[in-house]
Protein backbone atom coordinates (compact mmCIF):
# COMPACT_ATOMS: atom_id res chain seq x y z
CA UNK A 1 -28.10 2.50 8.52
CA UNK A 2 -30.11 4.74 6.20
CA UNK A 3 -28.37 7.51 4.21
CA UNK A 4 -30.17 10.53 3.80
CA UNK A 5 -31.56 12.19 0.38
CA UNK A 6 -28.78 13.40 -0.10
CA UNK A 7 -26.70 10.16 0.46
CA UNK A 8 -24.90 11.35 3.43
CA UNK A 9 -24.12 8.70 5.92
CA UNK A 10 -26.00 9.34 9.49
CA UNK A 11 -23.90 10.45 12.67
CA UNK A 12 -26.00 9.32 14.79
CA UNK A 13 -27.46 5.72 14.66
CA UNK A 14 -29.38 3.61 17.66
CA UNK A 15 -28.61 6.18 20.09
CA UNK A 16 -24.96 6.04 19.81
CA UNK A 17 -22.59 8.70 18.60
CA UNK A 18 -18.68 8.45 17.52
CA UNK A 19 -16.31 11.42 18.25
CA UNK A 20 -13.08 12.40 17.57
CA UNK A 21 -11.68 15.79 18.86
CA UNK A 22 -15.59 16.51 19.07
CA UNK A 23 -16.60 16.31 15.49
CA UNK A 24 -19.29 13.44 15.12
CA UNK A 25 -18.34 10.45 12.58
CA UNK A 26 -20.47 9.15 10.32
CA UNK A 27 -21.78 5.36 11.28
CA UNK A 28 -22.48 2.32 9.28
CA UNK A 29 -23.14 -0.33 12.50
CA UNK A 30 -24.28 -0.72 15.80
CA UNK A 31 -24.51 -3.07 17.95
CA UNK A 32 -23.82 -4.39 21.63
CA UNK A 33 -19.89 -5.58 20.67
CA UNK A 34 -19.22 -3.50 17.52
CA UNK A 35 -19.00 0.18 16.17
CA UNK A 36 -18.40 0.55 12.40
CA UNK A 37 -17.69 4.31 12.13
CA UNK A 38 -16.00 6.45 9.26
CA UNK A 39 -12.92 8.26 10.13
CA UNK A 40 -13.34 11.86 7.96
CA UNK A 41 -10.34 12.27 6.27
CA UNK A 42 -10.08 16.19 7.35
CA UNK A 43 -8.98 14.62 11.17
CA UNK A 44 -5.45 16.33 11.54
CA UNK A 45 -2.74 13.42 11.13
CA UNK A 46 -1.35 12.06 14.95
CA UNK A 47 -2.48 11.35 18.40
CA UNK A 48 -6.15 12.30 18.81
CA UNK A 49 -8.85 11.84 21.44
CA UNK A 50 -12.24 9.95 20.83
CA UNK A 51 -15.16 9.27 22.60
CA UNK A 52 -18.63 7.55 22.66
CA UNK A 53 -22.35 8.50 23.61
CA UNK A 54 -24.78 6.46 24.26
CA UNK A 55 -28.72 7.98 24.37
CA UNK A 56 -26.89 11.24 24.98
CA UNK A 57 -24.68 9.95 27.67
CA UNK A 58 -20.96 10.57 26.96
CA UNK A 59 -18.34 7.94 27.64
CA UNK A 60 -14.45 8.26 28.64
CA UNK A 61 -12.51 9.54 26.45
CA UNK A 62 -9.31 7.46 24.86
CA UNK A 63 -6.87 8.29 22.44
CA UNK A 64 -6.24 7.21 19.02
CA UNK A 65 -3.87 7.59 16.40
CA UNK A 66 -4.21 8.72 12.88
CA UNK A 67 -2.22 8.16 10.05
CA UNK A 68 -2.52 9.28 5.86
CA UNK A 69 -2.64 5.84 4.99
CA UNK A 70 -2.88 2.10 5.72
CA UNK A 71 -4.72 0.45 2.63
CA UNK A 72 -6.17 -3.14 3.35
CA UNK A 73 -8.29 -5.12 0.64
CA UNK A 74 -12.00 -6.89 1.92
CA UNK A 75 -11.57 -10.52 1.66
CA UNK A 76 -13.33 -13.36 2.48
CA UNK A 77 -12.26 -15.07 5.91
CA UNK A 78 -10.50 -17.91 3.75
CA UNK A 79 -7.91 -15.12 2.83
CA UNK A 80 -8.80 -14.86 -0.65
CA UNK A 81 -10.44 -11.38 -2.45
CA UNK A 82 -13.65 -10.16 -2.43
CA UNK A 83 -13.50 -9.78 -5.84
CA UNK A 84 -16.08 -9.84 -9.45
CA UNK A 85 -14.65 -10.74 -12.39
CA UNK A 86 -15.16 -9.21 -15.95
CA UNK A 87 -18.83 -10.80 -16.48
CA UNK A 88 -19.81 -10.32 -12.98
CA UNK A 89 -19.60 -13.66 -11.46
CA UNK A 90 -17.69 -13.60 -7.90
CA UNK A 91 -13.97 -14.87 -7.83
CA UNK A 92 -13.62 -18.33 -7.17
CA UNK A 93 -11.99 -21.99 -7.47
CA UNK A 94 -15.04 -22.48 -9.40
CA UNK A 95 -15.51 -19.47 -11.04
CA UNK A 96 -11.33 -18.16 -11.41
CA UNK A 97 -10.23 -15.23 -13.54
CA UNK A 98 -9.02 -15.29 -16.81
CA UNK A 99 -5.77 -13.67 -17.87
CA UNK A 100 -6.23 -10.26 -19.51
CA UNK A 101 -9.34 -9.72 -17.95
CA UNK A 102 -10.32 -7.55 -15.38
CA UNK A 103 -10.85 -8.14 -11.97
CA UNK A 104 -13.31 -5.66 -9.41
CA UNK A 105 -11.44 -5.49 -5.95
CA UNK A 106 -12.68 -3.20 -2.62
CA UNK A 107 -10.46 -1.55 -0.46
CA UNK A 108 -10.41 1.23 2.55
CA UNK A 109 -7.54 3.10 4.42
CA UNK A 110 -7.07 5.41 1.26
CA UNK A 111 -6.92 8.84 1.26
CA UNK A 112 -10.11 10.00 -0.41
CA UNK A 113 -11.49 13.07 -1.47
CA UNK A 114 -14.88 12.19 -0.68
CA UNK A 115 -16.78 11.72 3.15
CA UNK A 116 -19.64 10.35 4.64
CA UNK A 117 -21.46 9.74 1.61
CA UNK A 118 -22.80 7.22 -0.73
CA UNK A 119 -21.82 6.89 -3.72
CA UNK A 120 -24.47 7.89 -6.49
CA UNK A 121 -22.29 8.49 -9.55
CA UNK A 122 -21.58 6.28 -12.19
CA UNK A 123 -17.98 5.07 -11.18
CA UNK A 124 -16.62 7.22 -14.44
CA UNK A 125 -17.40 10.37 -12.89
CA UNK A 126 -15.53 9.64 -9.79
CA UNK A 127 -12.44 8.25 -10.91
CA UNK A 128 -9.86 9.23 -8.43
CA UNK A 129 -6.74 7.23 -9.55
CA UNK A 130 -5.89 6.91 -5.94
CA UNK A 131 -4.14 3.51 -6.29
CA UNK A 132 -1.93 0.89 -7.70
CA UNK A 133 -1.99 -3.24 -7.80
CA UNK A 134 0.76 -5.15 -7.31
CA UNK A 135 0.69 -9.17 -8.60
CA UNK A 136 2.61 -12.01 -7.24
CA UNK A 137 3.00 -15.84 -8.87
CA UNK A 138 5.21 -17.01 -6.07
CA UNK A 139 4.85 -20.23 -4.22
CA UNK A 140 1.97 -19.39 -1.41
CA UNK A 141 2.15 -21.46 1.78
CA UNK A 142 -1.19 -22.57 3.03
CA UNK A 143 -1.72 -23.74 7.07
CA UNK A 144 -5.05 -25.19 7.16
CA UNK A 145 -6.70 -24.13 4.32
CA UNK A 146 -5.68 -20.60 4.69
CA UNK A 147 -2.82 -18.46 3.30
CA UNK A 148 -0.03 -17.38 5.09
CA UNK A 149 3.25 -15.41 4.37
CA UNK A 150 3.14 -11.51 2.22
CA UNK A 151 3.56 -10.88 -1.11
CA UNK A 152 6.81 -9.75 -2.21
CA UNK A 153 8.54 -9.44 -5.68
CA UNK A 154 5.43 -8.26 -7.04
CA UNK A 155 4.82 -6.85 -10.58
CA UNK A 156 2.67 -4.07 -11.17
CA UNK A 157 -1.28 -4.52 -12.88
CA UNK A 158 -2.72 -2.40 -15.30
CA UNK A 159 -5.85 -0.41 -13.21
CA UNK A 160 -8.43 0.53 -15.60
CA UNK A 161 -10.68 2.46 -12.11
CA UNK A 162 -9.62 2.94 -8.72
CA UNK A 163 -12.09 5.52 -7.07
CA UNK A 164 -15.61 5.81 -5.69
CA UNK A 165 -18.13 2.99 -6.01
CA UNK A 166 -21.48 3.19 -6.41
CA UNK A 167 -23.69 2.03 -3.83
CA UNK A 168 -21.11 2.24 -1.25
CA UNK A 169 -19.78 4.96 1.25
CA UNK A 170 -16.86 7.06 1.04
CA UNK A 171 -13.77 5.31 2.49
CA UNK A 172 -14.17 2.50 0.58
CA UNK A 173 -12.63 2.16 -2.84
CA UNK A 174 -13.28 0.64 -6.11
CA UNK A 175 -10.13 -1.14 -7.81
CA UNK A 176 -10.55 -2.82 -11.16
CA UNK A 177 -7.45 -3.87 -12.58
CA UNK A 178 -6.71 -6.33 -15.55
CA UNK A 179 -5.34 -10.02 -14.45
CA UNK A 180 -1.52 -9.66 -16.01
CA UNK A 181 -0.96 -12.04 -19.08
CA UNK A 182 1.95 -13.78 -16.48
CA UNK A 183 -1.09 -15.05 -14.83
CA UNK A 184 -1.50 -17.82 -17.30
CA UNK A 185 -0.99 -21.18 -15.91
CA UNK A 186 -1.11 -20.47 -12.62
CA UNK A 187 -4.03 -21.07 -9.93
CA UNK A 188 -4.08 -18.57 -7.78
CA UNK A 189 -2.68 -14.95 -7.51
CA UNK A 190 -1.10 -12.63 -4.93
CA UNK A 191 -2.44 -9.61 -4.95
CA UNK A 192 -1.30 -5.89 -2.82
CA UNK A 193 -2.54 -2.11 -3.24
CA UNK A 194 -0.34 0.96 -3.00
CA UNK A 195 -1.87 3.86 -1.82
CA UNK A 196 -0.58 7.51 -0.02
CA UNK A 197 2.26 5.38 -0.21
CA UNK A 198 1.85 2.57 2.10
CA UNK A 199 1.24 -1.22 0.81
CA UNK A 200 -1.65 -3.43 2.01
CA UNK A 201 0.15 -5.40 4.51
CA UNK A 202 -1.83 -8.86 4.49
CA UNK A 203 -1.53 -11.49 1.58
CA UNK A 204 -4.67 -11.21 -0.26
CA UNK A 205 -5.62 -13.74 -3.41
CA UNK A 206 -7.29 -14.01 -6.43
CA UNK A 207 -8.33 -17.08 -8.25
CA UNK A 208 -6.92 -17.15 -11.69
CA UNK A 209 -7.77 -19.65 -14.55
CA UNK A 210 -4.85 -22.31 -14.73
């Protein structure tokens, strides 16, 4: 997709359309298989009826269900964070975080004053303090290669930003928090958000300097 000069995502991208209760949504991909849309966050909460058009062609409707919250964090498919650390370089075995540093994290399903638009602020100016991190240094089960089990016992991470980031539409959020000095020595890192007061419910990682 394109935004437009004023940043605003497009409703309306390769013919197709997204509505819910008749309002268009704003549309990052298209394809054969897939719909990425943006659900506005001024949809009354509860049972709700959507719909899709094709070149102008409306399909059934089906219902849906929205809620205030249900933060998840982007990761990579092995489980672990999409995260940057402190000088930019991407979290990983190779490249871990150290502890007192601070660690860039993306997340969506938080209740955000902001729609359909990308960002174009410096990330100061949009500060929203939506969020908080939660840390965990418990054993973490891997089955083949990947992480299973949820963080629990956690203990809560200094967040220098949560809020818009630039470059990137509203709905996702920015998260930069500092890697908690009980880090040290360990490997890897547990990590949840709190938001509109539901937890991330998958365990997500960050690579930490042993």
């Amino acid at each position: 997709f394109t935004p437009d000069s004023q940043g605003f995502v497009p409703t309306l991208l390769g013919g197709v359309q997204v509505y819910i209760n008749d309002v268009a949504m704003p549309l990052l991909y298209v394809s054969d298989s897939q719909i990425n849309a943006v659900v506005s966050n001024n949809r009354y909460f509860g049972p709700q009826y959507a719909q899709i058009t094709s070149n102008g062609v409306p399909g059934p409707e089906f219902p849906v269900t929205i809620i205030s919250a249900q933060p998840q964090i982007f990761q990579e498919p092995s489980g672990f964070a999409a995260a940057v650390n402190q000088d930019n370089s991407i979290n990983s075995v190779s490249h871990p975080a150290k502890a007192g540093s601070i660690v860039s994290i993306w997340a969506t399903g938080v209740p955000l004053p902001i729609f359909y638009r990308i960002s174009q602020l410096a990330p100061a100016a949009q500060n929203l303090e939506c969020c908080q991190v939660g840390v965990d240094f418990s054993a973490i089960n891997f089955a083949d290669g990947v992480p299973t089990g949820t963080v629990t016992g956690t203990t809560p991470a200094t967040v220098t930003y949560s809020g818009a980031s630039p470059g990137i539409v509203g709905g996702v959020v920015q998260i930069n928090f500092q890697i908690p000095a009980l880090a040290a020595g360990t490997s890897v890192m547990g990590v949840n958000v709190l938001a509109g007061g539901q937890y991330s419910t998958s365990l997500v990682l960050v690579y930490v300097t042993p």
